[in-house]
Protein backbone atom coordinates (compact mmCIF):
# COMPACT_ATOMS: atom_id res chain seq x y z
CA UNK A 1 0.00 0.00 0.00
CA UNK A 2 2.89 2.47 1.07
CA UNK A 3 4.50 1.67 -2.11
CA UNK A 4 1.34 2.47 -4.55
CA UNK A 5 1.29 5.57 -2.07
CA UNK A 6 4.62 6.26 -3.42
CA UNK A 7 4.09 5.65 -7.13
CA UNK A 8 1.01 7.73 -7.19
CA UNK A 9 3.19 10.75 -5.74
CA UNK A 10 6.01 10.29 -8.36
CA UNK A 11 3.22 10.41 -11.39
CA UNK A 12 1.46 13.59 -9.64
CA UNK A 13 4.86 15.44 -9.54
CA UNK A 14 5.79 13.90 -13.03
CA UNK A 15 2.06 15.28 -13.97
CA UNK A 16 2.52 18.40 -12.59
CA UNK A 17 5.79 18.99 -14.03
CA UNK A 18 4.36 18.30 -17.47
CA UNK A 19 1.42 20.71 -16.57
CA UNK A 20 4.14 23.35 -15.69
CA UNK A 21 6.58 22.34 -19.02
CA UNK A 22 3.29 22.65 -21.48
CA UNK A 23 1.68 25.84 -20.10
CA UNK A 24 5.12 27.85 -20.22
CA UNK A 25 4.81 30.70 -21.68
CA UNK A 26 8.06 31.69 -23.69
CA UNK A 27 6.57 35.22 -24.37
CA UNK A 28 6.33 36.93 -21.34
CA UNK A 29 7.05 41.02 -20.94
CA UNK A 30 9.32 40.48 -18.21
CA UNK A 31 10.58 36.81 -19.45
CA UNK A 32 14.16 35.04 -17.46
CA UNK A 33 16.98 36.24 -19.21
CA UNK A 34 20.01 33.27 -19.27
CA UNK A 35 23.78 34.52 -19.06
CA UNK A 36 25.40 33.10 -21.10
CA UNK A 37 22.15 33.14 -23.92
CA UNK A 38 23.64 30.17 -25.49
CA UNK A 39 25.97 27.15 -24.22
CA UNK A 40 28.28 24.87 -26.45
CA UNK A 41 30.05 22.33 -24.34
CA UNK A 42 32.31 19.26 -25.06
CA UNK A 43 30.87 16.43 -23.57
CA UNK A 44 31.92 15.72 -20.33
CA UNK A 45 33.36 19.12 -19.29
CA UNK A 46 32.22 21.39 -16.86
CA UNK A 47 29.50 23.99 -17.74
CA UNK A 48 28.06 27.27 -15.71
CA UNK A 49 25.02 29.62 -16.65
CA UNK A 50 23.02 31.94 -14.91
CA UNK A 51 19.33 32.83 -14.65
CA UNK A 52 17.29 36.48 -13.75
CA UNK A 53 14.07 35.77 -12.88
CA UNK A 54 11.10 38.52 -12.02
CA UNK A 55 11.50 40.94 -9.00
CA UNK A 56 8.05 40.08 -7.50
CA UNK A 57 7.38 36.40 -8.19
CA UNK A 58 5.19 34.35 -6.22
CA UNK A 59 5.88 32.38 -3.23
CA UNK A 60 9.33 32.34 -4.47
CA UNK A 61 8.31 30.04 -7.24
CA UNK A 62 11.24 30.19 -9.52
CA UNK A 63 14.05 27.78 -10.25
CA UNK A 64 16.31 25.78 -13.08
CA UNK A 65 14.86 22.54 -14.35
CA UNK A 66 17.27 20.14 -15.93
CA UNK A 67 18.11 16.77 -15.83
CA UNK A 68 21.77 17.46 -14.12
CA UNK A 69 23.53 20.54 -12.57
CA UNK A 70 22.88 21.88 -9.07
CA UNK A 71 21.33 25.40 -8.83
CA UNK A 72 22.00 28.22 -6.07
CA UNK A 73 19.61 30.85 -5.99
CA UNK A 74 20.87 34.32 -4.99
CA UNK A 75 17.97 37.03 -4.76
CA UNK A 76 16.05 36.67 -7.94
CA UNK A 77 19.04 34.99 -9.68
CA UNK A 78 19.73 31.59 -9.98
CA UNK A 79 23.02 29.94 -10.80
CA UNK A 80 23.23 26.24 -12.45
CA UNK A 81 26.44 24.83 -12.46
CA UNK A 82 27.03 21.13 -13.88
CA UNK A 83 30.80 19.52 -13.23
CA UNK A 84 30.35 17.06 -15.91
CA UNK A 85 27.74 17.10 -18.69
CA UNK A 86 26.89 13.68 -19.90
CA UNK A 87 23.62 14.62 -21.02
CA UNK A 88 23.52 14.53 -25.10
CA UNK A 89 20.07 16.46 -25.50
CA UNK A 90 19.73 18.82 -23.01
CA UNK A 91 17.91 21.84 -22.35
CA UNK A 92 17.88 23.80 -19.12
CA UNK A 93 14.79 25.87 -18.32
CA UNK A 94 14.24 28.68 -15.98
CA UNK A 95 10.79 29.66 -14.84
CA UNK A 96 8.58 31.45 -12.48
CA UNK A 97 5.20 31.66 -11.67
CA UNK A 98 3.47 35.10 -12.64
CA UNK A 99 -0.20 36.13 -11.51
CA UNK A 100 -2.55 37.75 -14.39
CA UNK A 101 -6.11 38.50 -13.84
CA UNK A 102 -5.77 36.05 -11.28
CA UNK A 103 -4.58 33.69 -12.90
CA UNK A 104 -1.50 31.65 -12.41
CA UNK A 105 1.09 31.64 -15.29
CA UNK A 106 4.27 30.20 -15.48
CA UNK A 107 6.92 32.51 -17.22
CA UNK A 108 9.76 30.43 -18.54
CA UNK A 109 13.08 30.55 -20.78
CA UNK A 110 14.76 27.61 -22.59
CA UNK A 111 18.11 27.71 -22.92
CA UNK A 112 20.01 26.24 -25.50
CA UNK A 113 22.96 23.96 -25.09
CA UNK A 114 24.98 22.30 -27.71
CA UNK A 115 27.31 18.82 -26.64
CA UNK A 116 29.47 18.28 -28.96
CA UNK A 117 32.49 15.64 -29.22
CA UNK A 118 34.99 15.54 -32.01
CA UNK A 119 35.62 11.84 -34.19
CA UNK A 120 37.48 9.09 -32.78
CA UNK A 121 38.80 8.78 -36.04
CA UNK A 122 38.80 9.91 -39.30
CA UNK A 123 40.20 7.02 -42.47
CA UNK A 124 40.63 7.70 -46.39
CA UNK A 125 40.44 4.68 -48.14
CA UNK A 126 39.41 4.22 -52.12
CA UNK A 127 36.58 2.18 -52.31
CA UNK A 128 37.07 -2.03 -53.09
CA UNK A 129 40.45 -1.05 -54.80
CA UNK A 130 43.88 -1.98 -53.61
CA UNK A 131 47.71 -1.62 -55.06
CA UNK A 132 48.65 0.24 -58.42
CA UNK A 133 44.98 2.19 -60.67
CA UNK A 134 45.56 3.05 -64.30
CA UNK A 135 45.36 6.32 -65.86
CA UNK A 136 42.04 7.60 -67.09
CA UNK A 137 39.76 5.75 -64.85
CA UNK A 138 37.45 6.33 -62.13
CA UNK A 139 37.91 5.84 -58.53
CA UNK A 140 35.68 6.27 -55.47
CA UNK A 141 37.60 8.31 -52.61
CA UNK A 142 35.57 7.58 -49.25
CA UNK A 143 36.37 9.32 -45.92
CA UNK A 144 34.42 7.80 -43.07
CA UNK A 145 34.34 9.84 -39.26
CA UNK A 146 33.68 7.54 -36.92
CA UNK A 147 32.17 8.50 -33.39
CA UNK A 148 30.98 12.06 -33.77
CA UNK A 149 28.62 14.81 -32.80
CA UNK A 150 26.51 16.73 -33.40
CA UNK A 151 26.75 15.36 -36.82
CA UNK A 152 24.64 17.97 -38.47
CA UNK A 153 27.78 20.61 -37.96
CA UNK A 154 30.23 18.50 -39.50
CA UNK A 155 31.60 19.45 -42.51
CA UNK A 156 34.09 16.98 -44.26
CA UNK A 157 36.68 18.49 -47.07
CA UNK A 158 38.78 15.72 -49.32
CA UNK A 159 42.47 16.95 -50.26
CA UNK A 160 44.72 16.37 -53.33
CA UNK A 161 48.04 17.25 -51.86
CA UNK A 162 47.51 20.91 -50.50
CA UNK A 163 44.39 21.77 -53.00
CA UNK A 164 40.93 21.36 -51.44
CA UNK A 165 38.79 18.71 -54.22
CA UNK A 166 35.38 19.04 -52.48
CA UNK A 167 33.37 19.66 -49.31
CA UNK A 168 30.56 17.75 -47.73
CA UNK A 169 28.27 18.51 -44.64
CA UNK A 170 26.51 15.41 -43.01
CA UNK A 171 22.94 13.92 -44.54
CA UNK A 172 22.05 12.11 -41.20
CA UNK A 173 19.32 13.28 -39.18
CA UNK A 174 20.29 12.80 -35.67
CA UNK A 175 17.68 14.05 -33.50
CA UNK A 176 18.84 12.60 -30.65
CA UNK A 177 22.33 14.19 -30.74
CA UNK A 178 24.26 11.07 -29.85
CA UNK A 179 27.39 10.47 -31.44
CA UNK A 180 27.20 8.72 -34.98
CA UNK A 181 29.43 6.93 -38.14
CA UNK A 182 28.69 8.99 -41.31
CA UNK A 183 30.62 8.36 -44.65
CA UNK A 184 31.18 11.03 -47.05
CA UNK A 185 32.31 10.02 -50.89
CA UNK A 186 34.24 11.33 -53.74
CA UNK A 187 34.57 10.57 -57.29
CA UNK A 188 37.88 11.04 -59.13
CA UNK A 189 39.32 10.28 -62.17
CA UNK A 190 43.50 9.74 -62.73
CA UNK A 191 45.89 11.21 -64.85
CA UNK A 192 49.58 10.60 -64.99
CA UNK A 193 50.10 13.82 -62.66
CA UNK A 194 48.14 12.25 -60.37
CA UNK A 195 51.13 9.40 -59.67
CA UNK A 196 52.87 9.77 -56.24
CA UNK A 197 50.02 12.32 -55.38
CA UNK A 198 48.84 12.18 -51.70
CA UNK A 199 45.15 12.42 -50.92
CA UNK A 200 43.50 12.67 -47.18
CA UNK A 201 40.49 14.35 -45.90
CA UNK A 202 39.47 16.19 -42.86
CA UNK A 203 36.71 16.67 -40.49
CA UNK A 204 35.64 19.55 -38.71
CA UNK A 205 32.94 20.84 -36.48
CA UNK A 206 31.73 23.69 -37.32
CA UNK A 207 29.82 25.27 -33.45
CA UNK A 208 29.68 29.10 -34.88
CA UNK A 209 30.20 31.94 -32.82
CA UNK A 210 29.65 30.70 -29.57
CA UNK A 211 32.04 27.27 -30.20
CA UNK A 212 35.47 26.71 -29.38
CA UNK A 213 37.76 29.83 -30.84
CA UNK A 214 39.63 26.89 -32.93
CA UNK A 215 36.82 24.31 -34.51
CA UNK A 216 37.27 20.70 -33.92
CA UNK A 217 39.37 19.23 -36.55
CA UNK A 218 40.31 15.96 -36.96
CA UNK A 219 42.43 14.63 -40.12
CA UNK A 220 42.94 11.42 -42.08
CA UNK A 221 46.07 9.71 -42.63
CA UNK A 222 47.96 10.54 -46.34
CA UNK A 223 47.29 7.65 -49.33
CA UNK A 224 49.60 7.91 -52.08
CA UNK A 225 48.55 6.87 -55.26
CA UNK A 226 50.36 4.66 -57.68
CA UNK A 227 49.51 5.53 -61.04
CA UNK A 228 50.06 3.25 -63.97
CA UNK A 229 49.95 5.05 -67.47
CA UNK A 230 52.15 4.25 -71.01
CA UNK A 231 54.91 5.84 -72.27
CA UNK A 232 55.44 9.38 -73.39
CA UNK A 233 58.44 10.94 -74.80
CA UNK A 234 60.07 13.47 -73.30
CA UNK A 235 62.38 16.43 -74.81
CA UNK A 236 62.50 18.07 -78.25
CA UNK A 237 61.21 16.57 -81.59
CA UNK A 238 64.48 15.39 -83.82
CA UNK A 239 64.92 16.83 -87.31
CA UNK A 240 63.99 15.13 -90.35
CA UNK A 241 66.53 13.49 -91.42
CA UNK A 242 69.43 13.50 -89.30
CA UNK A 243 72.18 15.23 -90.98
CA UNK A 244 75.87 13.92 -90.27
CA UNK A 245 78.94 14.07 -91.37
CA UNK A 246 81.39 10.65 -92.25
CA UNK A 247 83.31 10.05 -89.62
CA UNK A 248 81.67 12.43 -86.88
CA UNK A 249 79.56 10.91 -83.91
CA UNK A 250 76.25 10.46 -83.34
CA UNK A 251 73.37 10.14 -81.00
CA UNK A 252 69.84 9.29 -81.33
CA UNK A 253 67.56 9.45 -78.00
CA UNK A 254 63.98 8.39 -77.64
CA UNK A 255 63.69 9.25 -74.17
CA UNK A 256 60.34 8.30 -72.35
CA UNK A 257 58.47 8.36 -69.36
CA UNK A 258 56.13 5.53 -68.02
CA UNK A 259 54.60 3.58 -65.24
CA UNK A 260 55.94 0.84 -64.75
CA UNK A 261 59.11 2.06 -66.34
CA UNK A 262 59.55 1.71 -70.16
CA UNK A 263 61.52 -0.42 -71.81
CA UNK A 264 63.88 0.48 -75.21
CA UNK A 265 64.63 -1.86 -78.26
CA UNK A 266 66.08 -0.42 -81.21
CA UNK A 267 66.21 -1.37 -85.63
CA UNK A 268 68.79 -0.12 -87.51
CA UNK A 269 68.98 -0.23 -91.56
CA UNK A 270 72.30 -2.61 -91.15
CA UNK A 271 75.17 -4.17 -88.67
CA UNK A 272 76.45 -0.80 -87.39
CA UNK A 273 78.97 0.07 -85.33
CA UNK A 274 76.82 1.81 -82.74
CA UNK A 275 76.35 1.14 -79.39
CA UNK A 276 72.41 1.04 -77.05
CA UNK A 277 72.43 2.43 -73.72
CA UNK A 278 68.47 1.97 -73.62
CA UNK A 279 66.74 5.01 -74.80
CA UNK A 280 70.18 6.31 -76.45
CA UNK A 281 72.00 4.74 -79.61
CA UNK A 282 75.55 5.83 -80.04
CA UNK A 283 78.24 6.14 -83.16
CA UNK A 284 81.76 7.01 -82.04
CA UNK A 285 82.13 7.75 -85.63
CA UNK A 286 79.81 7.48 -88.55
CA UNK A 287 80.00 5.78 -91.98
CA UNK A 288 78.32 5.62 -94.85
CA UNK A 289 76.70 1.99 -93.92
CA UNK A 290 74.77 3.71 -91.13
CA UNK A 291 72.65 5.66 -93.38
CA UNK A 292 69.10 4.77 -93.41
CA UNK A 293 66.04 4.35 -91.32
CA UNK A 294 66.28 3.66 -87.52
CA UNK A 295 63.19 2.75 -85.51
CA UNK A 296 63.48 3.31 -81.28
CA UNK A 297 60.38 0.89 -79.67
CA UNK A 298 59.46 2.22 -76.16
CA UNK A 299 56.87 -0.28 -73.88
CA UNK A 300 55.63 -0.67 -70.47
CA UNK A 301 52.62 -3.50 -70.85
CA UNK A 302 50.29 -0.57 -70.76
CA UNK A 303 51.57 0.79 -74.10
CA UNK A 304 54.03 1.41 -76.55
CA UNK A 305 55.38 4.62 -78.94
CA UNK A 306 57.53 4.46 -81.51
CA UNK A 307 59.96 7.05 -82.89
CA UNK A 308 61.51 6.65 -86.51
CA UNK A 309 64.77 8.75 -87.13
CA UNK A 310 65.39 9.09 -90.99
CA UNK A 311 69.77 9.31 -90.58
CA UNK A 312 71.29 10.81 -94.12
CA UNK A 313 75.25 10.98 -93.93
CA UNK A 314 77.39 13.60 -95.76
CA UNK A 315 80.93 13.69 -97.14
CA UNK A 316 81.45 17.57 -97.02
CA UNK A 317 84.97 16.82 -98.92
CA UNK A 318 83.33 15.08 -101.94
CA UNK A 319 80.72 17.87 -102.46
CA UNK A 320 83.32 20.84 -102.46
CA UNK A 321 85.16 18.80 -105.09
CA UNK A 322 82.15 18.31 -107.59
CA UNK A 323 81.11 21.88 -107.10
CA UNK A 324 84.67 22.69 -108.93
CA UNK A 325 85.46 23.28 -112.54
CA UNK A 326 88.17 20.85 -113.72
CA UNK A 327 91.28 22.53 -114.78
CA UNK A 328 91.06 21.82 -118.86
CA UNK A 329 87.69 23.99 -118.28
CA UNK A 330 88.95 26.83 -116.96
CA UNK A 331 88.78 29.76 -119.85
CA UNK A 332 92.27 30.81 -121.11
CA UNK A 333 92.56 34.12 -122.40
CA UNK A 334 94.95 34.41 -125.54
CA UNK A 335 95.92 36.16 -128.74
CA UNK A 336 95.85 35.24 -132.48
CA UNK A 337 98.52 37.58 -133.66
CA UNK A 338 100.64 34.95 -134.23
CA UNK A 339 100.48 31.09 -134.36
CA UNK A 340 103.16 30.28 -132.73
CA UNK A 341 102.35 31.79 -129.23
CA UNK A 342 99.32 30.25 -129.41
CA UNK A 343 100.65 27.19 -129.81
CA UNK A 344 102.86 27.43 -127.14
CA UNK A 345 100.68 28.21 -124.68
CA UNK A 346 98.48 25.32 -125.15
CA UNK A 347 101.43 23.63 -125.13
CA UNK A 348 102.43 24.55 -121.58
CA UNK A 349 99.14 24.25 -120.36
CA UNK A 350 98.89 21.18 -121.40
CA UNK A 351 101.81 20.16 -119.67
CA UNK A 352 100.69 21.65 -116.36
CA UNK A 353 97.48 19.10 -116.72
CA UNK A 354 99.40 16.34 -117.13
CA UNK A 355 102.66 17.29 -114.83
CA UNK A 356 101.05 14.33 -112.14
CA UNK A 357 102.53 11.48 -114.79
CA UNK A 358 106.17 11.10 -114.94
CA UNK A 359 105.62 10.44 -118.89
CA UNK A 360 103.81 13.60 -119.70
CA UNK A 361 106.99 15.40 -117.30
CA UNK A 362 109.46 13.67 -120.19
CA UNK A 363 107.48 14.71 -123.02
CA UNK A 364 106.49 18.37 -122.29
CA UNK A 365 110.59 18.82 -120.99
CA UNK A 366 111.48 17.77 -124.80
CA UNK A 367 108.80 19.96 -126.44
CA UNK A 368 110.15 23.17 -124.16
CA UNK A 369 113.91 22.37 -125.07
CA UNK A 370 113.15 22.03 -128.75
CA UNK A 371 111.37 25.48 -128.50
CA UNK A 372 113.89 27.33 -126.79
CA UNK A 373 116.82 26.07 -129.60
């Protein structure tokens, strides 16, 4: 009997209390004022407010309701003061009971209070995809924040290196305020720039003015990606053809990059005496059997180039000598006065073609003696 006794008092005060709660009235003239207007605590740390209630209130009827906290009441001002919030949706309310046209009204103030705790963790991962990707296709980035709340401040931002891809804020609807998972996506697509590249993301909680002066942020670790993508040549273009001259050197280069590293094999127009050193082919000194077409093959196993060098070798020497007239050419410049000196002259000129064979030396020696006697 005692105990239904009991029970029947905790209902009346829980009745009474929601008689109190649901005839508030939140637009009073002379309505509690809370110091600080607004509270945003971490949970589990201490928190402090303050609460001005009329200066004529009945019976003393005034106080702080809230599930924790102690309150000390000073005058017409009541302190609350909690040394630990573990409460994840609370909401402090001071009241006090007015009289209008004789009626009882209860004049009340909610404050607001915001528990927040940063993630646990915070992971980058691309999604179902391990070891090397390949150029040109798409990948999933997925950053997942474990453990954190209020999840409808959270705003998630995915890096490439130093540059900022994208930025996310939280879908879930959390209306109890508890701490939650939530996993935030990205779509990308790889180039070759895009090899050795770090990506990470980080969370933060954005509280506004009344928040911590630095948000919550926690960051992922760094994945670097590994980018596999075919060769590509590197440097100038070569002329076409390769001018040389016999017995200079020579070097042809069909340098590339790749991932995995490319690999070189070379066809030359004959057995030359030039030497591979991979992407370079080397003659110490050229000859007229290395002339033609050489073909450089560059490969990875996710692609090849080729590169064609067109090689044309000159003899400088030769070409001054056919650009030349031959001496028995050359225009000679005498008179017809007389026969004789005419003769001569041929004569002599003659000789000087011919002075290279010891016979013609004899012969024109014999004509001159003759001439002279």
């Amino acid at each position: 009997m005692f105990f239904r006794f009991i029970l029947l008092v905790v209902s009346s005060m829980s009745f009474l209390r929601s008689f109190y709660v649901s005839s508030c009235e939140e637009n009073c003239a002379d309505k509690p004022v809370f110091t600080p207007s607004s509270l945003v605590v971490k949970f589990g740390d201490p928190t402090f407010a303050s609460c001005s209630v009329c200066h004529d209130c009945i019976n003393n009827l005034y106080n702080i309701e809230s599930a924790e906290g102690v309150q000390t009441k000073n005058g017409t001002t009541i302190s609350w003061t909690v040394n630990r919030l573990t409460q994840w949706l609370t909401s402090p309310m001071c009241n006090y009971n007015i009289n209008i046209n004789n009626t009882t009204v209860q004049c009340c103030t909610i404050l607001p209070v915001t528990v927040y705790q940063p993630p646990d963790d915070v992971s980058i991962s691309f999604v179902d995809h391990t070891g090397p990707m390949f150029e040109g296709q798409q990948y999933t980035l997925q950053c997942t924040v474990e453990n954190v709340a209020p999840v409808e401040n959270l705003t998630v931002t995915f890096y490439r290196g130093r540059t900022a891809l994208d930025q996310q804020q939280s879908n879930i609807n959390n209306p109890k305020k508890k701490p939650v998972t939530d996993v935030f996506s990205l779509n990308i697509t790889l180039s070759k720039e895009d090899d050795g590249v770090q990506y990470w993301c980080e969370a933060k909680l954005e509280l506004g003015p009344d928040g911590p002066e630095r948000p919550p942020v926690v960051t992922s670790q760094n994945i670097t990606t590994t980018v596999f993508y075919k060769p590509q040549l590197v440097g100038s273009s070569h002329p076409d053809p390769v001018n040389v001259t016999v017995g200079n050197p020579l070097q042809l280069s069909c340098s590339a990059v790749g991932n995995p590293g490319p690999s070189y094999a070379w066809t030359t127009p004959s057995e030359s005496t030039s030497t591979s050193n991979g992407s370079n082919l080397t003659f110490n000194s050229t000859t007229f059997a290395d002339e033609g077409k050489y073909v450089c093959y560059v490969s990875n196993g996710i692609g090849n180039v080729t590169v064609e060098f067109d090689v044309d070798v000159q003899d400088f020497r030769r070409e001054d000598s056919s650009t030349r007239l031959p001496p028995t050419a050359t225009p000679t410049t005498t008179t017809t006065s007389t026969t004789t000196t005419t003769s001569t002259t041929t004569t002599v000129l003659n000789c000087s073609t011919s002075s290279l064979l010891l016979h013609g030396f004899i012969m024109c020696f014999m004509l001159l003696l003759s001439a002279l006697v």
